[in-house]
PDB file of N, CA and C in Angstrom:
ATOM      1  N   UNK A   1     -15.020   7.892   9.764  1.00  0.00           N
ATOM      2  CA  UNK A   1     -13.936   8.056  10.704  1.00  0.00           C
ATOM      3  C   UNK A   1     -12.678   8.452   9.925  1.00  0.00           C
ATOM      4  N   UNK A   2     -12.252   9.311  10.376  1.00  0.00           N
ATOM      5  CA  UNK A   2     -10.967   9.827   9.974  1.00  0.00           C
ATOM      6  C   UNK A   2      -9.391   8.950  10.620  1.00  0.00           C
ATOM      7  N   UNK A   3      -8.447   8.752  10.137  1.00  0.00           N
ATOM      8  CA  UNK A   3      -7.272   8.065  10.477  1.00  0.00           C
ATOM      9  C   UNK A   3      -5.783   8.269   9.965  1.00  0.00           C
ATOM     10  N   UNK A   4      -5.081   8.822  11.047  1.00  0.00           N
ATOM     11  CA  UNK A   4      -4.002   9.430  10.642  1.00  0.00           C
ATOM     12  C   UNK A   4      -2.505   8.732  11.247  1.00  0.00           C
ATOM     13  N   UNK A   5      -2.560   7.972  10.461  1.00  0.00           N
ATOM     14  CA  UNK A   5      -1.125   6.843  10.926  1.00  0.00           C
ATOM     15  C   UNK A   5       0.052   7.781  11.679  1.00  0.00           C
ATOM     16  N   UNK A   6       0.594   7.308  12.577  1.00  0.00           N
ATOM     17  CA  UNK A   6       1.868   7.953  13.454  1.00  0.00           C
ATOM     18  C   UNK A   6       3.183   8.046  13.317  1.00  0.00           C
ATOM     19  N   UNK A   7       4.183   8.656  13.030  1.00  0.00           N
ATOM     20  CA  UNK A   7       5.552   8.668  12.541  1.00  0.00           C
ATOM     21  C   UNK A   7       5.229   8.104  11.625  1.00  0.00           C
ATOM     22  N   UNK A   8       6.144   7.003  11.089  1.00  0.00           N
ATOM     23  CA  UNK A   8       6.788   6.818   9.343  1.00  0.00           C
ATOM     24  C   UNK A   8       5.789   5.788   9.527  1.00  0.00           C
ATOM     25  N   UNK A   9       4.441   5.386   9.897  1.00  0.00           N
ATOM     26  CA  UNK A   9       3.677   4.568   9.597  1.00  0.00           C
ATOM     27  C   UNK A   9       2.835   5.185   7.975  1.00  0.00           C
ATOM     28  N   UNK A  10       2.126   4.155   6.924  1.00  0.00           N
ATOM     29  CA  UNK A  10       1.881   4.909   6.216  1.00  0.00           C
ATOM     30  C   UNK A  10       0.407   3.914   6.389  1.00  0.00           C
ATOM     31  N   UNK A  11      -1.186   4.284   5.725  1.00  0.00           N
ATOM     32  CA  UNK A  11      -1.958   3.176   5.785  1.00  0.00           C
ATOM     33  C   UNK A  11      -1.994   3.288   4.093  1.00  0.00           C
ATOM     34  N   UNK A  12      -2.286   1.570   3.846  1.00  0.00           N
ATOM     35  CA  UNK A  12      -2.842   1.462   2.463  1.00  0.00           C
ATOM     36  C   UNK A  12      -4.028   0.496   1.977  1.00  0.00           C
ATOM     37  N   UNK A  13      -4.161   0.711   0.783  1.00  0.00           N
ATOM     38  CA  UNK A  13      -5.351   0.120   0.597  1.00  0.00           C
ATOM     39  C   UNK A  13      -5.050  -0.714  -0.743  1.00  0.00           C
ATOM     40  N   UNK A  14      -5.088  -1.931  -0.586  1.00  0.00           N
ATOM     41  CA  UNK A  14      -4.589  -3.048  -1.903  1.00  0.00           C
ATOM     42  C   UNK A  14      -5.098  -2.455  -2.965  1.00  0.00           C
ATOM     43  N   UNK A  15      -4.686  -2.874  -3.952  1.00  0.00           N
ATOM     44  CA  UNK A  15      -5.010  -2.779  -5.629  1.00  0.00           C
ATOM     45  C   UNK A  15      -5.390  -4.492  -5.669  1.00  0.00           C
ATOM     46  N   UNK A  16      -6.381  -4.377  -5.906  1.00  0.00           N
ATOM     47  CA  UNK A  16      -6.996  -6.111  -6.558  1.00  0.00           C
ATOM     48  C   UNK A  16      -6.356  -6.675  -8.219  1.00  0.00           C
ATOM     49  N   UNK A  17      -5.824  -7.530  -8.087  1.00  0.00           N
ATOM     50  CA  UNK A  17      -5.578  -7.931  -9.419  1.00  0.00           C
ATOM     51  C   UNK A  17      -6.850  -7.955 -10.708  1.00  0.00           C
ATOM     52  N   UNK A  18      -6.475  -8.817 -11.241  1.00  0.00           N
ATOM     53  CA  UNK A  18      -8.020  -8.941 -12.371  1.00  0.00           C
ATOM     54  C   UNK A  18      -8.063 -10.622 -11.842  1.00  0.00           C
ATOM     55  N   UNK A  19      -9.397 -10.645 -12.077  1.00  0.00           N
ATOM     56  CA  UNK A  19      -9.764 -12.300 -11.833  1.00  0.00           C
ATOM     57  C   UNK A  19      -9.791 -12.929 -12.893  1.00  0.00           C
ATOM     58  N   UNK A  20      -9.044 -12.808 -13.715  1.00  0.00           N
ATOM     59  CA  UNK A  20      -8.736 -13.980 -15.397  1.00  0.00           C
ATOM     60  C   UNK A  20      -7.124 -13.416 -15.458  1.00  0.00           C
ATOM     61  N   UNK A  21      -7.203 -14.684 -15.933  1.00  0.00           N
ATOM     62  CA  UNK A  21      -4.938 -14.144 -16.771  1.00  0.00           C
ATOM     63  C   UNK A  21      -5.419 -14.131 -18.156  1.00  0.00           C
ATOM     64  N   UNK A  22      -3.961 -13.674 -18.704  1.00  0.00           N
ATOM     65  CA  UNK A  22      -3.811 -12.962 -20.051  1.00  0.00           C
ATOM     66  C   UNK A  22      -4.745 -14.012 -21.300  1.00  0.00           C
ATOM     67  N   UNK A  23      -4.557 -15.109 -20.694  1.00  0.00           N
ATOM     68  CA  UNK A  23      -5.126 -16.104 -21.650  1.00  0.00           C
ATOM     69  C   UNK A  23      -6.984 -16.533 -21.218  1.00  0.00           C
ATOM     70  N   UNK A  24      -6.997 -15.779 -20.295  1.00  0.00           N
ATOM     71  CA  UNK A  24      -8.682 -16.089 -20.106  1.00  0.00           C
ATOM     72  C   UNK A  24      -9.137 -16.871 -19.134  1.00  0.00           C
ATOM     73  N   UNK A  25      -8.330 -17.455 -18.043  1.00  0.00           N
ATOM     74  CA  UNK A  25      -8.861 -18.572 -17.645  1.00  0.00           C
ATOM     75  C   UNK A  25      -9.267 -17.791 -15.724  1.00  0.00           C
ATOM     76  N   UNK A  26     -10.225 -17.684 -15.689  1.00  0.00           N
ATOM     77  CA  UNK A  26     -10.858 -17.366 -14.502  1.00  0.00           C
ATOM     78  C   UNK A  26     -10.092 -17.746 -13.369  1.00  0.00           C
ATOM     79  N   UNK A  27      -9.436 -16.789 -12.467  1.00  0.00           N
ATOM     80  CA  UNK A  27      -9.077 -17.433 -10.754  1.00  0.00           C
ATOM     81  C   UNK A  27     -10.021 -17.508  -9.859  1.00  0.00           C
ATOM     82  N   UNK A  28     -10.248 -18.859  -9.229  1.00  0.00           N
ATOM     83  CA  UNK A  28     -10.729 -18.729  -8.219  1.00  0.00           C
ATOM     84  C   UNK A  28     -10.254 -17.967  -7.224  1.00  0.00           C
ATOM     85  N   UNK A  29     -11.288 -17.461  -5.898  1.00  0.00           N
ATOM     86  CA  UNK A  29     -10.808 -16.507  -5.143  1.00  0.00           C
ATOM     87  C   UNK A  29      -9.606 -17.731  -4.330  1.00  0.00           C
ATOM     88  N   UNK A  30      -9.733 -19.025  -4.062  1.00  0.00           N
ATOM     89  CA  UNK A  30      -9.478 -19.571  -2.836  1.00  0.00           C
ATOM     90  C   UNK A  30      -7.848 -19.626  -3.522  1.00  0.00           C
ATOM     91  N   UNK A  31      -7.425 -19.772  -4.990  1.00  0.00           N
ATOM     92  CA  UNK A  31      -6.336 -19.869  -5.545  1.00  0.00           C
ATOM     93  C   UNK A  31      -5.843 -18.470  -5.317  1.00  0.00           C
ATOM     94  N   UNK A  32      -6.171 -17.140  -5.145  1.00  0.00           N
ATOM     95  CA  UNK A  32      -5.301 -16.053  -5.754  1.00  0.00           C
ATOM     96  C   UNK A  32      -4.617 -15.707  -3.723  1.00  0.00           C
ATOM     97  N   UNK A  33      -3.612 -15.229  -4.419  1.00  0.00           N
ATOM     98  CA  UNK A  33      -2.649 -14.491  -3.348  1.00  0.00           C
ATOM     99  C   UNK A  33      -3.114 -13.097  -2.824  1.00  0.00           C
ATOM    100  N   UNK A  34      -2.688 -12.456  -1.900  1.00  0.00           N
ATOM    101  CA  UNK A  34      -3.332 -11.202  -1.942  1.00  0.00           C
ATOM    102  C   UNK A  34      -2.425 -10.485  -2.621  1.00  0.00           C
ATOM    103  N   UNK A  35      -2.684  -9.217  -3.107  1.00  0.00           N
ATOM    104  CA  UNK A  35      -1.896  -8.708  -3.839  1.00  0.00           C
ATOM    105  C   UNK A  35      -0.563  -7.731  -2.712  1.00  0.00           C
ATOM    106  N   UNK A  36      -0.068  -7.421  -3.441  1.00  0.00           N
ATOM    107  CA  UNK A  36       1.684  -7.098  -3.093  1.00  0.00           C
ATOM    108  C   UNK A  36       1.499  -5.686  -3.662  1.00  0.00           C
ATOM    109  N   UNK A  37       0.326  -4.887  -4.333  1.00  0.00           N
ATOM    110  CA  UNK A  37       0.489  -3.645  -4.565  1.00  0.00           C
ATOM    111  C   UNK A  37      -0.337  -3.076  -3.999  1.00  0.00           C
ATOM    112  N   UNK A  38      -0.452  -1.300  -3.728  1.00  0.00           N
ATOM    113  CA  UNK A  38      -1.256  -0.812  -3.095  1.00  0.00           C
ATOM    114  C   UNK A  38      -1.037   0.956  -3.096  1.00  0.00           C
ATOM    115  N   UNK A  39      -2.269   1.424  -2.703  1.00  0.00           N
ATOM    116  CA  UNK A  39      -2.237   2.877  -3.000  1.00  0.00           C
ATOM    117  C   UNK A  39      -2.319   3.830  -1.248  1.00  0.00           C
ATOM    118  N   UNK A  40      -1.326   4.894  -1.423  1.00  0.00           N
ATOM    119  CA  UNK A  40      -1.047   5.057  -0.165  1.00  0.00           C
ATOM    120  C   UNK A  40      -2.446   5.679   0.104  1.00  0.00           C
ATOM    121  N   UNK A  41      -3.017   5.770   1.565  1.00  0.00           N
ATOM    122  CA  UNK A  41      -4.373   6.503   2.156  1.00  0.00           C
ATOM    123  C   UNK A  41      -3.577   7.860   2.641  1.00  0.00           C
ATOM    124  N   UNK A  42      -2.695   7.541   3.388  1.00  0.00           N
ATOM    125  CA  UNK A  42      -3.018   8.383   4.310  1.00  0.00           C
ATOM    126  C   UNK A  42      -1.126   8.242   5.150  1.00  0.00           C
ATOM    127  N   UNK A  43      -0.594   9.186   5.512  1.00  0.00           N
ATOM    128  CA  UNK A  43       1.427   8.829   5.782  1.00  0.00           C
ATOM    129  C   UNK A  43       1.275   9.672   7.338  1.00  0.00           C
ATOM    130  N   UNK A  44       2.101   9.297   7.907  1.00  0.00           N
ATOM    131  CA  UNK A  44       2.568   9.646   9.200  1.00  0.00           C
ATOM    132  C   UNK A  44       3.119  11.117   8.944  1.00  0.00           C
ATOM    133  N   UNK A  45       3.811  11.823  10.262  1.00  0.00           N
ATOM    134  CA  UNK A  45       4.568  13.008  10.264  1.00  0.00           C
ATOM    135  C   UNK A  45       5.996  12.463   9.686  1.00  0.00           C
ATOM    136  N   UNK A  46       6.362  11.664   9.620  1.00  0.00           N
ATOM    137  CA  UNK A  46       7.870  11.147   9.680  1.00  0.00           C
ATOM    138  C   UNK A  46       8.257  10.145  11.420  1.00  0.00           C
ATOM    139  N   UNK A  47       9.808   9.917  11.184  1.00  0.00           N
ATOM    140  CA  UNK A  47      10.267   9.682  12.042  1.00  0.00           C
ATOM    141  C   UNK A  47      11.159  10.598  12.910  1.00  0.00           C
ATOM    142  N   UNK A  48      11.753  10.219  14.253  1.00  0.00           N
ATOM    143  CA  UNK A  48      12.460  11.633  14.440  1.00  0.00           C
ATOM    144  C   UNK A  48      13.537  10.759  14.793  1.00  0.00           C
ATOM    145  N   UNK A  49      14.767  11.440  14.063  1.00  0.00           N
ATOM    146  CA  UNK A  49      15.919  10.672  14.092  1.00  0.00           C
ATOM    147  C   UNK A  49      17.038  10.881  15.656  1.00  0.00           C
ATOM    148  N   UNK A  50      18.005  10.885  15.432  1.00  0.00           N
ATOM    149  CA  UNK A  50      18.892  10.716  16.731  1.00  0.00           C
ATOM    150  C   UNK A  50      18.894  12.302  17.304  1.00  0.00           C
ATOM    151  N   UNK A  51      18.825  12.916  16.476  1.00  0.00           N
ATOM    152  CA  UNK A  51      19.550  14.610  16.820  1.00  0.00           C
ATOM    153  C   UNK A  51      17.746  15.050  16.855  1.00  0.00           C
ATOM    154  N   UNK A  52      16.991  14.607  16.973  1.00  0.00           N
ATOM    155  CA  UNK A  52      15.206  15.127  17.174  1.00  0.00           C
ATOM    156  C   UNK A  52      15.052  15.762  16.185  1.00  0.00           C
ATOM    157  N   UNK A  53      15.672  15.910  14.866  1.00  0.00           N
ATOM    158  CA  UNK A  53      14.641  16.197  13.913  1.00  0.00           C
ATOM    159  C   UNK A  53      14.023  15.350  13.234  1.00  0.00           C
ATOM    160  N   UNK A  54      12.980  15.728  12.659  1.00  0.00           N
ATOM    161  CA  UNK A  54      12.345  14.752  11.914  1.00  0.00           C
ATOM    162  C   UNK A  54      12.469  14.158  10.196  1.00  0.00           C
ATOM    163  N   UNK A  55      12.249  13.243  10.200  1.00  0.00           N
ATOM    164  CA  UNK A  55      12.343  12.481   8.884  1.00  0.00           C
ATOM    165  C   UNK A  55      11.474  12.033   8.015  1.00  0.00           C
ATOM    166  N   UNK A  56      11.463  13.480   6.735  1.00  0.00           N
ATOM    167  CA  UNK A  56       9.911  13.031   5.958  1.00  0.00           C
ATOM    168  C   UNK A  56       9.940  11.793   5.746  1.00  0.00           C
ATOM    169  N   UNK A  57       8.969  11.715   4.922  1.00  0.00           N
ATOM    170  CA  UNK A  57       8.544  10.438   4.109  1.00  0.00           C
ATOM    171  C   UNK A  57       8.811  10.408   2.756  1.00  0.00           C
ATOM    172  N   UNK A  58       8.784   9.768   1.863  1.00  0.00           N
ATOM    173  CA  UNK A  58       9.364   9.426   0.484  1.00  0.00           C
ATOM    174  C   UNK A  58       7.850   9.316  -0.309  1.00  0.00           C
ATOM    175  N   UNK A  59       7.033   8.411   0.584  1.00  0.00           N
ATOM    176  CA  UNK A  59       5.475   8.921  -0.176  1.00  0.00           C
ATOM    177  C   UNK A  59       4.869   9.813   0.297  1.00  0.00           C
ATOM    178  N   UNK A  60       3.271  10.090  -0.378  1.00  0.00           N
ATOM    179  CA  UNK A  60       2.560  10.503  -0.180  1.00  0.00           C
ATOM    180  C   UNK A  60       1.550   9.686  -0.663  1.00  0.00           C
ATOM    181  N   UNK A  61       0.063  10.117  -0.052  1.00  0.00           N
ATOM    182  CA  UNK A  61      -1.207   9.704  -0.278  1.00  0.00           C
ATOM    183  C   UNK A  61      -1.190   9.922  -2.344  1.00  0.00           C
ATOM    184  N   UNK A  62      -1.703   8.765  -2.577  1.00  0.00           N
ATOM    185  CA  UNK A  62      -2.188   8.599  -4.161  1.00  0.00           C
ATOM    186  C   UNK A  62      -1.264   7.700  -4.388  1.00  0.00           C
ATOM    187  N   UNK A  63       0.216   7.715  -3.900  1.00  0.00           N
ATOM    188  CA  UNK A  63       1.341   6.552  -4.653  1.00  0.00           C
ATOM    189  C   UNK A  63       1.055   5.106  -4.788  1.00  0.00           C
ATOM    190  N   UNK A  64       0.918   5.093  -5.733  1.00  0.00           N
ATOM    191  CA  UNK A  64       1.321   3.497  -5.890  1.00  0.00           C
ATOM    192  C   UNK A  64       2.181   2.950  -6.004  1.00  0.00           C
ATOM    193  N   UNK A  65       2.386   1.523  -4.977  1.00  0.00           N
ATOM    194  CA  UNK A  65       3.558   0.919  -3.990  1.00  0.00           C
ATOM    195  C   UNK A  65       3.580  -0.223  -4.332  1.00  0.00           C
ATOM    196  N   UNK A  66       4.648  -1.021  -4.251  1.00  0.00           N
ATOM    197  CA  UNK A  66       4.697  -2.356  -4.184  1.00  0.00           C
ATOM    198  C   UNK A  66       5.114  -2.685  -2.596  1.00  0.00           C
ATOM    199  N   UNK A  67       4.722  -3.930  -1.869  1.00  0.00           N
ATOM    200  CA  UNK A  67       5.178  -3.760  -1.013  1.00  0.00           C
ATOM    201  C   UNK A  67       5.169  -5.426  -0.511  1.00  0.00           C
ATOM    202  N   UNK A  68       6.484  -6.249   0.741  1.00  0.00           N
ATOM    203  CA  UNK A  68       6.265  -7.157   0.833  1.00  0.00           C
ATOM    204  C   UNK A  68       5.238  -8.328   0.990  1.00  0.00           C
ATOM    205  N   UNK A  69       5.223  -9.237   0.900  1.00  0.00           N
ATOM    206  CA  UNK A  69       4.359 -10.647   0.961  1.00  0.00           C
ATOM    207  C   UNK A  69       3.674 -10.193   2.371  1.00  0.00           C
ATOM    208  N   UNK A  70       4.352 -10.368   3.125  1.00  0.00           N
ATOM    209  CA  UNK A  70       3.821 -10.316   5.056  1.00  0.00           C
ATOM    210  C   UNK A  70       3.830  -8.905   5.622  1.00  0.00           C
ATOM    211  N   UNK A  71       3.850  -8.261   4.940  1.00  0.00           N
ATOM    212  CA  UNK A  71       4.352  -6.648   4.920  1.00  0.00           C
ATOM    213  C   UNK A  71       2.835  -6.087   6.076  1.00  0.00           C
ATOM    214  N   UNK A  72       3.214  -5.703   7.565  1.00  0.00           N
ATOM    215  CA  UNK A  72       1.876  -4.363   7.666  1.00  0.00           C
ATOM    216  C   UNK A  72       0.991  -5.521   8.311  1.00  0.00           C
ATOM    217  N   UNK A  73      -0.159  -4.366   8.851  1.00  0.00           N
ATOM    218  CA  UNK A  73      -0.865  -5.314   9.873  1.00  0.00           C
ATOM    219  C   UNK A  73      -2.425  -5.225   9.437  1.00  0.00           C
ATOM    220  N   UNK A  74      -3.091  -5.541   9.147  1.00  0.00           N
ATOM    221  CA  UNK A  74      -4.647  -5.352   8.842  1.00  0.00           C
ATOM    222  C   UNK A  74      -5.587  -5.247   9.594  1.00  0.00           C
ATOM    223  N   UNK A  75      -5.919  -4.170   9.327  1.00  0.00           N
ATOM    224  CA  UNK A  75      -7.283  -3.198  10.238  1.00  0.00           C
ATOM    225  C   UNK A  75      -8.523  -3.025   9.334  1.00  0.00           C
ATOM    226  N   UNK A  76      -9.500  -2.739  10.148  1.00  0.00           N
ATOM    227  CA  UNK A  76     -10.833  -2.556   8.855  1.00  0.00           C
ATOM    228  C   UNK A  76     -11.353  -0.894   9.300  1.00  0.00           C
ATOM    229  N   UNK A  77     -11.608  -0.068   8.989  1.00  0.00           N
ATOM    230  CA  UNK A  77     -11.487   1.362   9.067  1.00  0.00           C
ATOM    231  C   UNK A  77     -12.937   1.339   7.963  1.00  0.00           C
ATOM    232  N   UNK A  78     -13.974   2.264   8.218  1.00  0.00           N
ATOM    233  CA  UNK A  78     -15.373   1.860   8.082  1.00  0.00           C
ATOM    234  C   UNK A  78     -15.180   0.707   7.273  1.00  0.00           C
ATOM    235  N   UNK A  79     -15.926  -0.175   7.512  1.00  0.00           N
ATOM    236  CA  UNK A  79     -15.594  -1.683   6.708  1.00  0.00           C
ATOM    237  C   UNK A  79     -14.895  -2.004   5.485  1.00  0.00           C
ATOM    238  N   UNK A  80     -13.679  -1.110   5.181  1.00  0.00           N
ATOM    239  CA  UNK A  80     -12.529  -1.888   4.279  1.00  0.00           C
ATOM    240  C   UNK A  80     -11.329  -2.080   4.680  1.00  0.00           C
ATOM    241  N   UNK A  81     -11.034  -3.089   4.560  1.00  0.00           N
ATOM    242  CA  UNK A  81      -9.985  -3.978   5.168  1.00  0.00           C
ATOM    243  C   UNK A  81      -8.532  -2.608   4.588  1.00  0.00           C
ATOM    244  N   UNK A  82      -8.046  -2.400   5.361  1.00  0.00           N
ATOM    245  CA  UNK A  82      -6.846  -1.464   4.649  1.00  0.00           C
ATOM    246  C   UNK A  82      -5.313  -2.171   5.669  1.00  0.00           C
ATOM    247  N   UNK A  83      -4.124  -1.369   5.204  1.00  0.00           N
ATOM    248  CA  UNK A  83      -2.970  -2.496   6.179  1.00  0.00           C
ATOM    249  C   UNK A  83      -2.436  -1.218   6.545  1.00  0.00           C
ATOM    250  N   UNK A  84      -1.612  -1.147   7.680  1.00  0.00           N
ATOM    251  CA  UNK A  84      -1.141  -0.166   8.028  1.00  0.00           C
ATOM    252  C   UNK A  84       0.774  -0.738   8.218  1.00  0.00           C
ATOM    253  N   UNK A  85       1.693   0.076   7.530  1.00  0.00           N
ATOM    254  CA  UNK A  85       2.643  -0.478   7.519  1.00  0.00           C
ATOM    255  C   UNK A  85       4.089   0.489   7.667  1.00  0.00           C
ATOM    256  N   UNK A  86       5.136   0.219   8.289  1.00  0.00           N
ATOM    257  CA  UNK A  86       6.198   1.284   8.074  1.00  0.00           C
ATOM    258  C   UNK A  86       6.754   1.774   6.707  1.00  0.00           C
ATOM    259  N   UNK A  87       7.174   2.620   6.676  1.00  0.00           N
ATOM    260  CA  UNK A  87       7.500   2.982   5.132  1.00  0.00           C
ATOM    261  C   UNK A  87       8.729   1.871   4.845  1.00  0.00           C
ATOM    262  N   UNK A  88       8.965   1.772   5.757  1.00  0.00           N
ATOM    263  CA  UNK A  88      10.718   0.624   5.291  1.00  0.00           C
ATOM    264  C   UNK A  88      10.082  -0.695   4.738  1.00  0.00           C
ATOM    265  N   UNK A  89       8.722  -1.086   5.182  1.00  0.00           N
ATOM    266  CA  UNK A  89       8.357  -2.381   4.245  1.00  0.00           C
ATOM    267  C   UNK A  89       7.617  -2.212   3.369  1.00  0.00           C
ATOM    268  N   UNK A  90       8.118  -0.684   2.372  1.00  0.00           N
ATOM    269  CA  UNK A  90       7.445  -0.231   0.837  1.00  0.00           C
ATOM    270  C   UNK A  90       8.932  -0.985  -0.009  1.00  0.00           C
ATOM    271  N   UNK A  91       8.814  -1.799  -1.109  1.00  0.00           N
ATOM    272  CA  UNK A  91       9.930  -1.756  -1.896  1.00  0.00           C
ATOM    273  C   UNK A  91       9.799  -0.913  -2.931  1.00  0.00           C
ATOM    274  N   UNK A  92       9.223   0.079  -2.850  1.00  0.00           N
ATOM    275  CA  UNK A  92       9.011   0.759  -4.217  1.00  0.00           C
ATOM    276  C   UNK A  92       7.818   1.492  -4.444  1.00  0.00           C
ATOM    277  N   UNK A  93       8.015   2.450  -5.611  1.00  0.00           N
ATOM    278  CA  UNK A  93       6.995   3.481  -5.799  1.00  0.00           C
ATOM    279  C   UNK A  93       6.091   2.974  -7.253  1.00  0.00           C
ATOM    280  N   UNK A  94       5.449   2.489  -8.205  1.00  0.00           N
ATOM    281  CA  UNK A  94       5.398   2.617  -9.475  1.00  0.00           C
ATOM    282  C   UNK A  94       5.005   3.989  -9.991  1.00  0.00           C
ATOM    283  N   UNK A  95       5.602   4.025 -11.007  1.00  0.00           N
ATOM    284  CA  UNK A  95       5.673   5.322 -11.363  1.00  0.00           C
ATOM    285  C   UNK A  95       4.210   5.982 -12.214  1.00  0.00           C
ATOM    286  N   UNK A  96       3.240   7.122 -11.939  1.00  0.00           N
ATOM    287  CA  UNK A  96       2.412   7.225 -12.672  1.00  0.00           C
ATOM    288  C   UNK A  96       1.667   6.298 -13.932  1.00  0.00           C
ATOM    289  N   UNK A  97       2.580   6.068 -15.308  1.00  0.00           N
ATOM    290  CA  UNK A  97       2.456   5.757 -16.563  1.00  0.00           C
ATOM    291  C   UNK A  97       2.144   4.644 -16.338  1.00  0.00           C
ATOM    292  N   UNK A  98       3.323   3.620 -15.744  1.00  0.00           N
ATOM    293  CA  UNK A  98       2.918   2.141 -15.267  1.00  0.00           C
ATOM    294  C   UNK A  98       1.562   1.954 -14.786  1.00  0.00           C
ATOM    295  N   UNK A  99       1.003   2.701 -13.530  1.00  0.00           N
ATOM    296  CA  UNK A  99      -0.073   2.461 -12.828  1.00  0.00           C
ATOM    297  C   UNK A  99      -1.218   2.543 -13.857  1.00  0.00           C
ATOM    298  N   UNK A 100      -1.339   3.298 -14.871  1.00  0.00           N
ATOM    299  CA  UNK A 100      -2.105   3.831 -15.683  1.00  0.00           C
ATOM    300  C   UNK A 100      -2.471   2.531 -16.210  1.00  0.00           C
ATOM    301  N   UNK A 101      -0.781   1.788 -16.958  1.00  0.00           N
ATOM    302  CA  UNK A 101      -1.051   0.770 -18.049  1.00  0.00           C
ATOM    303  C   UNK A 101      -1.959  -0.327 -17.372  1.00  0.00           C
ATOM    304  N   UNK A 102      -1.294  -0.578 -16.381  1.00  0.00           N
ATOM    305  CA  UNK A 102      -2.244  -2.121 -15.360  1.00  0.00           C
ATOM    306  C   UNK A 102      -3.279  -1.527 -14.859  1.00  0.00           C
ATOM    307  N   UNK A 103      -3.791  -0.372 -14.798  1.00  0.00           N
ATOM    308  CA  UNK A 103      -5.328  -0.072 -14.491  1.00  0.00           C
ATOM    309  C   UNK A 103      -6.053  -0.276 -15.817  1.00  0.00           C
ATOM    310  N   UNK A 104      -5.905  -0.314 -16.692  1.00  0.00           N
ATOM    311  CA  UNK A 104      -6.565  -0.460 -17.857  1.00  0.00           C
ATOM    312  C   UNK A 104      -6.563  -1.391 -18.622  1.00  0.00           C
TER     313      UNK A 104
END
């Protein structure tokens, strides 16, 4: 199934942390938080502001985002849980290099 979020909606799909910290010690799943980062799927047309034009977006599909605690609503789209959220509850982009370092 294909899915194409509406105005400045964007959908995303979490980045999973690692299940050990720096020092080794295994998280249980029931201890970890969900994560707060995520990679865009898929962005709306924009919004359309007062005068009817419209208002891109700041992402695009591939960005990696940080985004609030309660941020976005969760849908499952062929069975992976993804969140669908306005661009205003993105705090941020990480920049390529970063994403690189914590993927590896």
């Amino acid at each position: 199934m294909t899915f194409r979020p509406l105005h400045d909606r964007v959908l995303v799909r979490r980045i999973e942390e690692s299940e050990t910290t720096a020092g080794g010690i295994i998280i249980p799943d029931a201890a970890k938080e969900k994560p707060m980062e995520g990679e865009i799927i898929a962005v709306g047309n924009g919004a359309v502001g007062d005068n009817n034009e419209r208002i891109l977006l700041e992402v695009k599909p591939g960005d990696h985002i940080l985004f609030g605690k309660w941020s976005g609503s969760e849908v499952t789209i062929d069975g992976e849980e993804l969140l669908i959220m306005k661009e205003s509850d993105i705090l941020g982009i990480i920049e390529a290099s970063q994403a690189r370092k914590k993927a590896s």
